[in-house]
N, C-alpha and C. Protein backbone atom coordinates (compact mmCIF):
# COMPACT_ATOMS: atom_id res chain seq x y z
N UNK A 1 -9.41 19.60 32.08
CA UNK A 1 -8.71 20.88 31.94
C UNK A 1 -7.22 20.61 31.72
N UNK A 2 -6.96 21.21 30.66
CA UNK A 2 -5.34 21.11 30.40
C UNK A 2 -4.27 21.44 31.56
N UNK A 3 -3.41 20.87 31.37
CA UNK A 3 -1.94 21.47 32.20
C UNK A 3 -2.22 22.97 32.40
N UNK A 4 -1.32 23.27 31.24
CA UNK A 4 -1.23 25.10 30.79
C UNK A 4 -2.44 26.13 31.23
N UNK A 5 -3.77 25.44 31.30
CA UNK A 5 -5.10 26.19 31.66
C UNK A 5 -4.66 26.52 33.09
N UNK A 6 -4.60 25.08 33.69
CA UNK A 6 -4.65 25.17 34.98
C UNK A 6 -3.75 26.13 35.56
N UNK A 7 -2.16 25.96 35.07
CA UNK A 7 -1.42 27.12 35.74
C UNK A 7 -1.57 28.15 35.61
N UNK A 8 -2.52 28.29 34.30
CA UNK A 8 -2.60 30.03 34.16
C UNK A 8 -3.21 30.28 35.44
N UNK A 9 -4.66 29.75 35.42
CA UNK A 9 -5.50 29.76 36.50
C UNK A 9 -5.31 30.20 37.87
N UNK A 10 -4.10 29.06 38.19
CA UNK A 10 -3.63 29.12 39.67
C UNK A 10 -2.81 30.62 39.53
N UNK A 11 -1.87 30.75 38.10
CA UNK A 11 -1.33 32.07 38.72
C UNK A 11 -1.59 33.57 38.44
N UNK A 12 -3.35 33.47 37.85
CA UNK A 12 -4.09 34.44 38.74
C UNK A 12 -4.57 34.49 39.73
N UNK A 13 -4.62 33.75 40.37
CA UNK A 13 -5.30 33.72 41.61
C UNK A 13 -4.09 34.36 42.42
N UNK A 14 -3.07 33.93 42.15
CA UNK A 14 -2.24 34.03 43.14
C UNK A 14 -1.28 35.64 43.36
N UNK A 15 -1.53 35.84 41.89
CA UNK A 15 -1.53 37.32 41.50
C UNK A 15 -2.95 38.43 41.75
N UNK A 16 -3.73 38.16 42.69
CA UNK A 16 -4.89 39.04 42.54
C UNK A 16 -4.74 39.57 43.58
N UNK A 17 -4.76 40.89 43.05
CA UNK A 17 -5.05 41.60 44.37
C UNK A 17 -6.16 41.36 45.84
N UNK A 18 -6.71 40.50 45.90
CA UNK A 18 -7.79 40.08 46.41
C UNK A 18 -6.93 38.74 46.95
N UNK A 19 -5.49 38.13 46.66
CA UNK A 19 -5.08 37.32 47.52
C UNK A 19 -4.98 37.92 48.72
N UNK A 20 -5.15 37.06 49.82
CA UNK A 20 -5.01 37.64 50.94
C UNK A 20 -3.72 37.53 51.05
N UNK A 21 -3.16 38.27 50.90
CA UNK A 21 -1.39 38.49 51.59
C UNK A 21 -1.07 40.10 52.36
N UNK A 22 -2.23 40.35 52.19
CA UNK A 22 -1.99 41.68 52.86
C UNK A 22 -1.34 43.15 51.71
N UNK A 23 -0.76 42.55 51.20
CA UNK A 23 0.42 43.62 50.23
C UNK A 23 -0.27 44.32 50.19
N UNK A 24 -1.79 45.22 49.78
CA UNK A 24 -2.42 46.23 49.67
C UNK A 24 -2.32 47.38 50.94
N UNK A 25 -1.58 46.65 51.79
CA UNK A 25 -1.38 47.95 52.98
C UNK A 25 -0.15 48.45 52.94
N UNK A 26 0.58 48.44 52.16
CA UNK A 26 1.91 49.32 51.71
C UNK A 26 1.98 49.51 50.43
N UNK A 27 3.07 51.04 50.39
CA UNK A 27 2.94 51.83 49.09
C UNK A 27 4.04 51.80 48.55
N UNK A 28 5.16 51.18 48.91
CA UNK A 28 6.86 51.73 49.00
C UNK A 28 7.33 52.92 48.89
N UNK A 29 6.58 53.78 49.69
CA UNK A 29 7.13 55.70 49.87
C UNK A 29 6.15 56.13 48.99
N UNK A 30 5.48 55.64 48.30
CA UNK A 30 4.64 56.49 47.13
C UNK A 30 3.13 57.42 48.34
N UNK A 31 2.89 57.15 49.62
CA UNK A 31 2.49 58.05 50.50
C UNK A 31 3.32 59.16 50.69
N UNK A 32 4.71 59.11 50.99
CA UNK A 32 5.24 60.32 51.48
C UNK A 32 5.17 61.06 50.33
N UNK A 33 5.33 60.82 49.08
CA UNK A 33 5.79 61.49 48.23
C UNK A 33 4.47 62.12 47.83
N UNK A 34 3.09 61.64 47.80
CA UNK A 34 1.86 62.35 47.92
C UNK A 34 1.60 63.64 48.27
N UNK A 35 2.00 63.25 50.01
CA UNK A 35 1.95 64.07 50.60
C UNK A 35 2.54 65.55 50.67
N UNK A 36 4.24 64.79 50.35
CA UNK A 36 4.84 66.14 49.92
C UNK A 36 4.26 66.86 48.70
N UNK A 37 3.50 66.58 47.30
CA UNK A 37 3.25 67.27 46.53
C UNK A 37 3.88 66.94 45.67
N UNK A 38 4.82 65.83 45.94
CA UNK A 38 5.62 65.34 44.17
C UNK A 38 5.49 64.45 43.26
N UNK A 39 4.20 63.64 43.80
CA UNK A 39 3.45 62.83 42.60
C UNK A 39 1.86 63.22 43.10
N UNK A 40 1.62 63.94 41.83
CA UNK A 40 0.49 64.44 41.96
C UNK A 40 -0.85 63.76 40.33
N UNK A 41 -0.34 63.65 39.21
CA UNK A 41 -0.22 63.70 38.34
C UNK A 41 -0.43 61.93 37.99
N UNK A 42 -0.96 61.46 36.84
CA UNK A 42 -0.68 60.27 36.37
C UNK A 42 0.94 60.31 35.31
N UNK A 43 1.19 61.85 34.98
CA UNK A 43 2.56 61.47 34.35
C UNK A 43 3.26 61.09 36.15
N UNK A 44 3.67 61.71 37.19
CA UNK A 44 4.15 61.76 38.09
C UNK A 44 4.51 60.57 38.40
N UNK A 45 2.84 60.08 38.50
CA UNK A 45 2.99 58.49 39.23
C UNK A 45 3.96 57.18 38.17
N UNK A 46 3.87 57.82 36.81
CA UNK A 46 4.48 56.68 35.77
C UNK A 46 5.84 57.06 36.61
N UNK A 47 6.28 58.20 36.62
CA UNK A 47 7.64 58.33 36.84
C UNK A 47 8.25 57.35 38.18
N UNK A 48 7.32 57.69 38.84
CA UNK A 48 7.51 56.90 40.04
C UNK A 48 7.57 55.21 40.42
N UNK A 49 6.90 55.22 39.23
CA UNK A 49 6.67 53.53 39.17
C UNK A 49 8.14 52.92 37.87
N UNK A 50 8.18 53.78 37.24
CA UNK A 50 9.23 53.63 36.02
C UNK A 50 11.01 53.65 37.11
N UNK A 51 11.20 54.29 38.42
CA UNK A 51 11.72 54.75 39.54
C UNK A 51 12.31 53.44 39.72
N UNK A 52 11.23 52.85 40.47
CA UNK A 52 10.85 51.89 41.23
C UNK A 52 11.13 50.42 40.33
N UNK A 53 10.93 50.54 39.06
CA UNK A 53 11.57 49.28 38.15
C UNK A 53 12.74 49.39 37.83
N UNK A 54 13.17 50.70 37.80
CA UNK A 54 14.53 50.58 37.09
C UNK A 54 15.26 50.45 38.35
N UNK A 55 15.60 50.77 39.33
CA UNK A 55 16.55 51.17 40.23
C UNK A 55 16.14 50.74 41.97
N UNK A 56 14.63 50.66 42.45
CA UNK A 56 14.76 50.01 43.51
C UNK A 56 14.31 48.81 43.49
N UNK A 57 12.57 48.69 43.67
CA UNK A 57 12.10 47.22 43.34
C UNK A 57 12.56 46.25 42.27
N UNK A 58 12.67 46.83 41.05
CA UNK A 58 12.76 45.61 40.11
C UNK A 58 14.34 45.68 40.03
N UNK A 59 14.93 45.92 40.92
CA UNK A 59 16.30 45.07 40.92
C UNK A 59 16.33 44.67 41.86
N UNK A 60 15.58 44.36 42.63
CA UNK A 60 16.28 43.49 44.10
C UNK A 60 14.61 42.10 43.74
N UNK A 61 13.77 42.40 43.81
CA UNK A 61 12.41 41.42 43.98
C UNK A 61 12.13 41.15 42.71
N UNK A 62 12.19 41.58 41.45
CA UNK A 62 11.80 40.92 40.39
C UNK A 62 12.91 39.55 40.16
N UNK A 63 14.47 40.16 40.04
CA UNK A 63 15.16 39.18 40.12
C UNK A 63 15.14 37.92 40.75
N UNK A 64 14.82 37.97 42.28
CA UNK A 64 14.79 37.12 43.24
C UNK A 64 13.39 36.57 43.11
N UNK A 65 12.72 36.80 42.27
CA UNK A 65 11.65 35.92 42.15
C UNK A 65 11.90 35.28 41.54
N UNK A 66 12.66 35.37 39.66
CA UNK A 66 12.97 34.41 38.96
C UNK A 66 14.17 33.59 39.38
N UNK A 67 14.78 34.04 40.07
CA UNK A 67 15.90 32.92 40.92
C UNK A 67 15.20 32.41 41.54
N UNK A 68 14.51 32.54 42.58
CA UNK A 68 13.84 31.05 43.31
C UNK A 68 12.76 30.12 42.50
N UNK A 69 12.41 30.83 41.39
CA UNK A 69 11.74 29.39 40.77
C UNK A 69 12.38 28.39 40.37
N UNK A 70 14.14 28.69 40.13
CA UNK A 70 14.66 27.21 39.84
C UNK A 70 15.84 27.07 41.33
N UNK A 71 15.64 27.90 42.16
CA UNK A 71 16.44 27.23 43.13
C UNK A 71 16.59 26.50 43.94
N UNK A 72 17.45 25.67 44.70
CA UNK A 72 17.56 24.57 45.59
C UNK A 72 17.10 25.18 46.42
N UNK A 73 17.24 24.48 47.78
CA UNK A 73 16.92 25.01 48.86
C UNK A 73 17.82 25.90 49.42
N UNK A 74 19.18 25.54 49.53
CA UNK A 74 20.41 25.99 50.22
C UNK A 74 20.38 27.78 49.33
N UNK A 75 20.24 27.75 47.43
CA UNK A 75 19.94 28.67 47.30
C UNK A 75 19.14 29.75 47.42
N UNK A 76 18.28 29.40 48.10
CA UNK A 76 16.32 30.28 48.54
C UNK A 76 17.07 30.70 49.89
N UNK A 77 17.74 29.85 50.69
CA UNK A 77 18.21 30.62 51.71
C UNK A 77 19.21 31.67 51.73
N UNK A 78 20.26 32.16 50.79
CA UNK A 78 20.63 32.40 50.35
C UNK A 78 20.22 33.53 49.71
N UNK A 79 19.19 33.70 48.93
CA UNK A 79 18.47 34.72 48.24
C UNK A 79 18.29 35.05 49.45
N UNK A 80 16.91 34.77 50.18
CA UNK A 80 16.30 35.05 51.19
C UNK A 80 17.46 36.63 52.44
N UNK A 81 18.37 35.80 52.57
CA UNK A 81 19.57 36.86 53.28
C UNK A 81 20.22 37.55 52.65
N UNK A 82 20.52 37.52 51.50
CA UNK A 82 20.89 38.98 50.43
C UNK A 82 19.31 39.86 49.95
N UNK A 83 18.17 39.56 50.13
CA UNK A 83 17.13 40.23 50.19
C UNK A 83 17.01 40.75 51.47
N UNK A 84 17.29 40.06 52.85
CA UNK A 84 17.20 41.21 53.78
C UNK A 84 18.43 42.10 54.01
N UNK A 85 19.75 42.07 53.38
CA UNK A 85 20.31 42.75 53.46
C UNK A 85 20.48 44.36 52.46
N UNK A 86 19.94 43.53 51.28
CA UNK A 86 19.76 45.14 50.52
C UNK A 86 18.51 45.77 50.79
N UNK A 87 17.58 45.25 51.39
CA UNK A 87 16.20 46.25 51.97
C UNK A 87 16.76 46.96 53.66
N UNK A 88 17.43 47.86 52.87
CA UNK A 88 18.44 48.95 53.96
C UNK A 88 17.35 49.42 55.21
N UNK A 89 15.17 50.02 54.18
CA UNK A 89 14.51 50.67 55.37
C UNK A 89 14.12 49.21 55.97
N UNK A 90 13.79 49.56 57.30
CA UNK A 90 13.37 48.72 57.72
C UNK A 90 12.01 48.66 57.49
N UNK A 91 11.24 49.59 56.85
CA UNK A 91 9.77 49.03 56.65
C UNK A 91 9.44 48.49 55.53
N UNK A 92 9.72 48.46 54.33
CA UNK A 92 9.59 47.66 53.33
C UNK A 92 9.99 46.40 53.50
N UNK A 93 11.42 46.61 54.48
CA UNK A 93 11.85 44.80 54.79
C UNK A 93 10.81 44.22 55.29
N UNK A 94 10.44 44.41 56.49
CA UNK A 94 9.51 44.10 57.62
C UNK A 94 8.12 43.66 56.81
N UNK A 95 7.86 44.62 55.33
CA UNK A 95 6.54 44.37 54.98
C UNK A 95 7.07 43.04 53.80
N UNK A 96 8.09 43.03 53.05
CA UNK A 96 8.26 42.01 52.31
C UNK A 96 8.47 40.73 53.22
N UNK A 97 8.87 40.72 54.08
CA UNK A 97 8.48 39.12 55.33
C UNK A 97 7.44 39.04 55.44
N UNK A 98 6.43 39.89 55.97
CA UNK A 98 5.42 39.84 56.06
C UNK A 98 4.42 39.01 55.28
N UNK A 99 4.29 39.84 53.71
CA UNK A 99 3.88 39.75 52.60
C UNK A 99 4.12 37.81 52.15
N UNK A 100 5.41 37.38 52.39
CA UNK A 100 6.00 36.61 52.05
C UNK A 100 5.52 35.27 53.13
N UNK A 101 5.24 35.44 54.05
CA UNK A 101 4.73 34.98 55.36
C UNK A 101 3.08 34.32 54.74
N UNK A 102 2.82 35.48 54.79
CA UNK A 102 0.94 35.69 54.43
C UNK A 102 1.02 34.76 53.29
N UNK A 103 1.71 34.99 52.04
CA UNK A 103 1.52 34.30 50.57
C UNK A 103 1.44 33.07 50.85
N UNK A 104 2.34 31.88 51.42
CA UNK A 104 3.02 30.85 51.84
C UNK A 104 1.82 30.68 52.64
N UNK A 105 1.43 31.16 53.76
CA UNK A 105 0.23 30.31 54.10
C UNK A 105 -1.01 29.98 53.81
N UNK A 106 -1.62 31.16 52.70
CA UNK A 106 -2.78 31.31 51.92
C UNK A 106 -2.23 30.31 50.88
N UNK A 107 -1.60 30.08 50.55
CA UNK A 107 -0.95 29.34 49.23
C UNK A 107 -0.92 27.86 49.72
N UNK A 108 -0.26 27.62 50.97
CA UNK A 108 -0.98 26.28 51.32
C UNK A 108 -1.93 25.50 52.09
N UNK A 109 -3.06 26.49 52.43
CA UNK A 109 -4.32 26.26 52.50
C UNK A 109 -5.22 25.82 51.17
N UNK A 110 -4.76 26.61 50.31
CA UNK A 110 -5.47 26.30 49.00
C UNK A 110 -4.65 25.26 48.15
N UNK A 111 -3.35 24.85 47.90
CA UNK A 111 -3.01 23.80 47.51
C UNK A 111 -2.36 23.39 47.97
N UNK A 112 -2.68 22.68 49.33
CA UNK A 112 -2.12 21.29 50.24
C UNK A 112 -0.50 20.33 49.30
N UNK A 113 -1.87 19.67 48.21
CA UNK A 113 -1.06 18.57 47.67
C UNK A 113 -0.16 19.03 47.39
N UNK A 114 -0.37 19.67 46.47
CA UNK A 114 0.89 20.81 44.85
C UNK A 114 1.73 21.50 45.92
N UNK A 115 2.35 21.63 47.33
CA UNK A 115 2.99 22.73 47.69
C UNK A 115 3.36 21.57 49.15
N UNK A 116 2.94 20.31 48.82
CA UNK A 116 3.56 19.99 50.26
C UNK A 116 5.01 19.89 50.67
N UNK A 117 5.53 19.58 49.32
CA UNK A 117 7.28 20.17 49.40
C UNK A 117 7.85 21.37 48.91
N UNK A 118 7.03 21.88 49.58
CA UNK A 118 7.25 23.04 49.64
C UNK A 118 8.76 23.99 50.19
N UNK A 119 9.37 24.22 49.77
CA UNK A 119 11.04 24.72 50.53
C UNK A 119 10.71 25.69 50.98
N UNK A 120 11.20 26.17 52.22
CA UNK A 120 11.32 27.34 53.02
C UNK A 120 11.72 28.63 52.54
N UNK A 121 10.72 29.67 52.53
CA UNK A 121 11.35 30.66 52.03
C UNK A 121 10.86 31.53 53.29
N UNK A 122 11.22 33.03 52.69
CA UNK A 122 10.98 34.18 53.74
C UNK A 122 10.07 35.35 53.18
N UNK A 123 10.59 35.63 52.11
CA UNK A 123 10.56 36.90 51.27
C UNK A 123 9.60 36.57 50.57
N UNK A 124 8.82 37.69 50.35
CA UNK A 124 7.59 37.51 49.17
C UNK A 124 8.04 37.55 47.71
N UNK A 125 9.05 37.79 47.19
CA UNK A 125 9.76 37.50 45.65
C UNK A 125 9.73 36.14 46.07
N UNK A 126 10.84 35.79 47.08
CA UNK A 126 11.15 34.17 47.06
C UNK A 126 10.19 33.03 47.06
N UNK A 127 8.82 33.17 47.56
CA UNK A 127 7.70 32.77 48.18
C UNK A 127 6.93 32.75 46.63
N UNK A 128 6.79 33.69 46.12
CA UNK A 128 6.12 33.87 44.88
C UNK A 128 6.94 32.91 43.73
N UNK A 129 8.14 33.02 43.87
CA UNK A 129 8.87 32.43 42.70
C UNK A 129 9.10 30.44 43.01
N UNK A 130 8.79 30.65 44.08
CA UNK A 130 8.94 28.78 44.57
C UNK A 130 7.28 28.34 44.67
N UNK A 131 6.41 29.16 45.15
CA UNK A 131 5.44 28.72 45.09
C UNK A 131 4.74 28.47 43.43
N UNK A 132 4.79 29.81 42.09
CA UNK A 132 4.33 29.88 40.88
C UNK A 132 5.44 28.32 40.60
N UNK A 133 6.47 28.01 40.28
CA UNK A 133 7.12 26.54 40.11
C UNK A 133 6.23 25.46 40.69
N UNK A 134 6.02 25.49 41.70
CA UNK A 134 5.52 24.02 42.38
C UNK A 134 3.91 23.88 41.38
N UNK A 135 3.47 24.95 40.90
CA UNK A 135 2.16 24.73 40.89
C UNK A 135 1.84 24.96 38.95
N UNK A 136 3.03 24.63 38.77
CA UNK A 136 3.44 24.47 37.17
C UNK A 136 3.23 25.31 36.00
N UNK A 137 4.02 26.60 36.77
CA UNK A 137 3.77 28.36 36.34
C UNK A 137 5.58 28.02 35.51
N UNK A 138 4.95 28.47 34.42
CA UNK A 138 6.38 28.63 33.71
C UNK A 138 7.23 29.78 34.34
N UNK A 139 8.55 29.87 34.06
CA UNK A 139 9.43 31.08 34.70
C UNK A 139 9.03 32.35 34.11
N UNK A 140 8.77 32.56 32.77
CA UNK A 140 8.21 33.84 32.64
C UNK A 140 7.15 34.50 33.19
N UNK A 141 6.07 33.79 33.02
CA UNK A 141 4.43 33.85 32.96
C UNK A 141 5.03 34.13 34.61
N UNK A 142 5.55 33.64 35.44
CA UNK A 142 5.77 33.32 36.62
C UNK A 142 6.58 35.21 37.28
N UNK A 143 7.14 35.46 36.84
CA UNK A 143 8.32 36.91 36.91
C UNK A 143 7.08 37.83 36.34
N UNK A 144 6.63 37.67 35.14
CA UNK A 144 5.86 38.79 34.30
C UNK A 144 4.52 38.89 35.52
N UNK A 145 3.89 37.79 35.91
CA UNK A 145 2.55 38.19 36.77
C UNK A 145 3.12 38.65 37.68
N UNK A 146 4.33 38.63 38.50
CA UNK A 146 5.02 38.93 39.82
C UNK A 146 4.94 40.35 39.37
N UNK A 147 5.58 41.25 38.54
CA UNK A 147 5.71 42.05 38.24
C UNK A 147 4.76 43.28 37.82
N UNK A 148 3.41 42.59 37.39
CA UNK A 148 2.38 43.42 36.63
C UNK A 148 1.42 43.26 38.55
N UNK A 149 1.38 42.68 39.40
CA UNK A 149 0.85 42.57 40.60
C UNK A 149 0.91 44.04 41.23
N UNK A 150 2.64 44.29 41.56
CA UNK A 150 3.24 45.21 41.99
C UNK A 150 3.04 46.47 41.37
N UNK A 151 3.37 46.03 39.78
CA UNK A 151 2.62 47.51 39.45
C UNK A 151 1.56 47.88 39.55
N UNK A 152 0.30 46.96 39.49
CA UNK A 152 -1.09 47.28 39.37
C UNK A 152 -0.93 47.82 40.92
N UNK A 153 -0.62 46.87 41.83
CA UNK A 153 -1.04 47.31 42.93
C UNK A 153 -0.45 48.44 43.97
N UNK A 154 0.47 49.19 43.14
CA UNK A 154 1.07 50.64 43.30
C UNK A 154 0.44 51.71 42.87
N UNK A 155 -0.68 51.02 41.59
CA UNK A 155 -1.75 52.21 41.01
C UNK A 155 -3.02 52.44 42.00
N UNK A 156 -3.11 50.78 42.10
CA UNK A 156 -4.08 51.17 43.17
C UNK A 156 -4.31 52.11 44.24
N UNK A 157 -2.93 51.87 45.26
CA UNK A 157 -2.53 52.49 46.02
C UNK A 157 -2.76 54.21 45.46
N UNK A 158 -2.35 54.73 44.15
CA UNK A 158 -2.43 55.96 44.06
C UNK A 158 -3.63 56.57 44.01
N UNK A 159 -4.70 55.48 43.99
CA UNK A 159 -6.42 56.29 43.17
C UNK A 159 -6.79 56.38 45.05
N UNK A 160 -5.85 56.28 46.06
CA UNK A 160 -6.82 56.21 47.34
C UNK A 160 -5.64 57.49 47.61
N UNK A 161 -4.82 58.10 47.21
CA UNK A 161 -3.70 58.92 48.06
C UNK A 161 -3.94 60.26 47.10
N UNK A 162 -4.11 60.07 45.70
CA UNK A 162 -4.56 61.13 45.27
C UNK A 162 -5.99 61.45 44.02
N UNK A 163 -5.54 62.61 43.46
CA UNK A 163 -7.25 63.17 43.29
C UNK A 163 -6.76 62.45 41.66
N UNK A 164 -7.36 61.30 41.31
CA UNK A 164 -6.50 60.08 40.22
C UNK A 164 -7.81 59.52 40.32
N UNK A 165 -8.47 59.34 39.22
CA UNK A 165 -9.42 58.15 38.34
C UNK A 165 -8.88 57.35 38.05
N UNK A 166 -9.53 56.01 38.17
CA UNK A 166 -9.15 54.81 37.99
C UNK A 166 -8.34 55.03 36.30
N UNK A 167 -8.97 55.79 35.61
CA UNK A 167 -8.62 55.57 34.34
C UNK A 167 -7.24 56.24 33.94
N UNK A 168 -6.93 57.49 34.47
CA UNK A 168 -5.83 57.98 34.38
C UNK A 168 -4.66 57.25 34.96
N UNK A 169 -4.99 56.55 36.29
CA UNK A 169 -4.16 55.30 37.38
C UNK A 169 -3.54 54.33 36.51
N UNK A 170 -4.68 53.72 35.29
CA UNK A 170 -4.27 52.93 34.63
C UNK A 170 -3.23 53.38 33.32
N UNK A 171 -3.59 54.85 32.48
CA UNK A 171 -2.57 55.36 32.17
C UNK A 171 -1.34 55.24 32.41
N UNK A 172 -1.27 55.51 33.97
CA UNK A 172 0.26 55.36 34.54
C UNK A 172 0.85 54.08 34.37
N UNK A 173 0.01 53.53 34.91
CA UNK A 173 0.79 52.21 34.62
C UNK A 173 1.12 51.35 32.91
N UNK A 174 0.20 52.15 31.94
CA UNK A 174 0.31 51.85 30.50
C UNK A 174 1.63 52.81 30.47
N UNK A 175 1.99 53.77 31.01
CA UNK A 175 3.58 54.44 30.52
C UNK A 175 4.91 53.69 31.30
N UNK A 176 4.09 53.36 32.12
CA UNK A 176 5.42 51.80 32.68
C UNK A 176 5.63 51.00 32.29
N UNK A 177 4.95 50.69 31.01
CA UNK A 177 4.96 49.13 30.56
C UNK A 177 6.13 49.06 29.95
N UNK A 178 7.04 49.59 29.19
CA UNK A 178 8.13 49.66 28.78
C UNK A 178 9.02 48.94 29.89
N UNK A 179 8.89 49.77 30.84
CA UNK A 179 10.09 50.03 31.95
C UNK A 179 9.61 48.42 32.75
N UNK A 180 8.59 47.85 32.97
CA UNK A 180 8.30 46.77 33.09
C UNK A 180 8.13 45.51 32.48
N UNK A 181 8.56 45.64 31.10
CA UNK A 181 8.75 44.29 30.34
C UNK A 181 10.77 44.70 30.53
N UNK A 182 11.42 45.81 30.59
CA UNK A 182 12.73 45.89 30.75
C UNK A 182 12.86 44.92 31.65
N UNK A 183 12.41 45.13 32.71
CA UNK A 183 12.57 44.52 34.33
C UNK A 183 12.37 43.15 34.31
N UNK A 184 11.42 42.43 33.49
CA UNK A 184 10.97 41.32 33.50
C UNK A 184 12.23 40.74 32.63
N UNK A 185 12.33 41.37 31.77
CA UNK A 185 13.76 40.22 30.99
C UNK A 185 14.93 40.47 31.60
N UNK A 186 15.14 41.75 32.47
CA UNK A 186 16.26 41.18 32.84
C UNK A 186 16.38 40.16 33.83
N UNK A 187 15.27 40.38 34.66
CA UNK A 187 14.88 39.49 35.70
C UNK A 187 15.60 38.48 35.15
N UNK A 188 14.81 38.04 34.30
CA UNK A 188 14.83 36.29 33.70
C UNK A 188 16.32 36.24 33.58
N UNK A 189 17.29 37.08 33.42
CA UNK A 189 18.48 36.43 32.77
C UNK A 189 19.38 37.16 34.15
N UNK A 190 19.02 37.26 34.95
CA UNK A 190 19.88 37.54 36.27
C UNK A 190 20.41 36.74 37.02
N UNK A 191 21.41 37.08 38.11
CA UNK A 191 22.33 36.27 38.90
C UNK A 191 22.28 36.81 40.01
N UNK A 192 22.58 36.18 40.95
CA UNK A 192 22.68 37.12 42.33
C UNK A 192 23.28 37.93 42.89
N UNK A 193 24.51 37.71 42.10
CA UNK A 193 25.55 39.23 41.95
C UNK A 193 24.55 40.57 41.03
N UNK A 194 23.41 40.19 40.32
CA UNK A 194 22.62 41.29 39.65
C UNK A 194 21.72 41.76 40.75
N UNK A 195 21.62 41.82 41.71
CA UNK A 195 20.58 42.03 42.54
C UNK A 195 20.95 42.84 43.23
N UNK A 196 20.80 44.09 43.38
CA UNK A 196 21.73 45.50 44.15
C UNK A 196 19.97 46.67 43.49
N UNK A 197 20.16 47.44 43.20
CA UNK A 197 19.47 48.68 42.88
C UNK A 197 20.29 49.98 43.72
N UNK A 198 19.70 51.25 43.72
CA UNK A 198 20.07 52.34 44.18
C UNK A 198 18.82 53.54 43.96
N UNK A 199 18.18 53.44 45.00
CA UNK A 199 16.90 54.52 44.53
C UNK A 199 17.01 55.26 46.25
N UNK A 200 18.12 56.28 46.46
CA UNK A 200 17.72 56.65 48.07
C UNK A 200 16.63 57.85 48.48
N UNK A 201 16.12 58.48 46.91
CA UNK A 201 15.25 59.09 46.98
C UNK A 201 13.67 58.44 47.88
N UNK A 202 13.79 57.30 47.07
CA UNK A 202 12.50 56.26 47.12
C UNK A 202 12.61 55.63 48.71
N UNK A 203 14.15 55.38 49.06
CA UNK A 203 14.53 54.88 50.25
C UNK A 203 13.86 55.64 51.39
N UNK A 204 14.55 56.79 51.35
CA UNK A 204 14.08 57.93 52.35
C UNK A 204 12.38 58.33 52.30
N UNK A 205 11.48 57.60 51.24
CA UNK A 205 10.27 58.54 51.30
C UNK A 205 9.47 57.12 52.16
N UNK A 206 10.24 56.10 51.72
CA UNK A 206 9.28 54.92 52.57
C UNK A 206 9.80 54.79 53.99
N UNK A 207 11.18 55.38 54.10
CA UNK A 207 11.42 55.62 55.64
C UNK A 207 10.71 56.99 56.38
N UNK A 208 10.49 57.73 55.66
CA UNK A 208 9.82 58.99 56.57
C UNK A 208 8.07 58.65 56.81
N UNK A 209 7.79 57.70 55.64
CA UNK A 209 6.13 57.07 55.99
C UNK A 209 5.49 56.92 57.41
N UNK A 210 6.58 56.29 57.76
CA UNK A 210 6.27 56.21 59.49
C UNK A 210 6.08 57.27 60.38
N UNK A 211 6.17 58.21 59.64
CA UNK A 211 6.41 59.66 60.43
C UNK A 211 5.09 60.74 60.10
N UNK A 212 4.67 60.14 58.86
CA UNK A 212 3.32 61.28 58.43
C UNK A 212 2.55 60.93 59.61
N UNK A 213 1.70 62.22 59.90
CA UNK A 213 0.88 62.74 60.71
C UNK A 213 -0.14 62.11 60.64
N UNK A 214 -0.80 61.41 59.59
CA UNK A 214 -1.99 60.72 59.36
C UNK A 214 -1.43 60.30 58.11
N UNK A 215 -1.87 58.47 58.59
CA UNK A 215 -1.50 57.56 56.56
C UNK A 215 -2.17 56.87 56.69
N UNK A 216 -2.84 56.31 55.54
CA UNK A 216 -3.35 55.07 54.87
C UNK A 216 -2.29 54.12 54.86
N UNK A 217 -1.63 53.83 54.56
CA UNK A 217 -0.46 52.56 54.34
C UNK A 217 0.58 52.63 55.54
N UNK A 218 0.86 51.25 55.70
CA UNK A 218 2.02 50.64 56.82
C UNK A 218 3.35 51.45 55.91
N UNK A 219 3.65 51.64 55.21
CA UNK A 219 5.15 51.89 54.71
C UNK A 219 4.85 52.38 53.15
């Protein structure tokens, strides 16, 4: 089996929703906003996910994924503490350690050898972007699966919160694709001074999560 086969290989696996990292138990606010009645819709949900690339997630975690695939160590630590400082709620923080925790150990259960120098990370961008490197994931292929994960697995999240067919779910996410190949190149050509966003709409709906009366998702 070729080089190139193999990494593809490894970085589906590592992109499947079916990795165990847990990430399928958070929505990033896309519960509260259910609930309230303001994504109801597969246009709704594009909006929400188009939200979420331009202005919260894909400026703080898409970036910081393609920075830690070529960073030192001193830099991953580094990322690592300007990622917990711009995740202002505390439950998305709490779930990206988490997430980032889980990846890193499922990741070296299954490849020992390929990951035994492995550098310390925290964050599930950082974790994703040092682990897809070690295991000979080019930087794109590496940012672009990081990216199409999150979205898929934000659709997912919507076919269990609202009255959404798989097929319309996937709609949504076909009207993001724009807004998610945006995210992916800028990713690639970012700095760590690029890593900020501003979404306090999105902020406030994954901070009030904790508060619905009855939820499916941690945050």
């Amino acid at each position: 089996m070729s080089l190139p086969t193999l990494a593809l290989l490894r970085l589906l696996q590592l992109s499947d929703s079916a990795f165990p990292t847990g990430a399928y138990a958070f929505s990033d606010g896309l519960e509260t906003l259910t609930v309230r009645g303001e994504v109801r819709t597969a246009t709704d949900l594009s909006a929400f996910l188009c939200g979420q690339l331009a202005h919260g997630w894909g400026r703080q975690d898409a970036p910081a994924c393609a920075l830690a695939w070529a960073a030192t160590p001193t830099e991953l630590t580094d990322l690592d503490t300007l990622l917990t400082d711009l995740k202002l709620v505390q439950g998305p923080r709490e779930a990206s350690l988490r997430v980032g925790a889980n990846l890193r150990r499922a990741a070296l259960h299954l490849w020992p050898q390929e990951l035994a120098d492995l550098p310390t990370t925290r964050h599930h961008a950082t974790s994703f972007g040092v682990i897809a490197a070690a295991l000979g994931v080019a930087q794109a292929d590496a940012v672009g699966a990081y990216v199409s994960a999150w979205l898929l697995g934000r659709v997912t999240s919507a076919t269990r919160l609202m009255k959404l067919g798989g097929l319309e779910a996937q709609r949504a996410a076909r009207l993001a694709e724009d807004a998610a190949q945006t995210c992916v190149e800028a990713a690639l050509h970012a700095t760590p001074d690029d890593l900020g966003g501003f979404s306090p709409l999105l902020d406030m709906a994954a901070h009030e999560q904790a508060g619905l009366e009855s939820r499916l998702f941690q945050t």
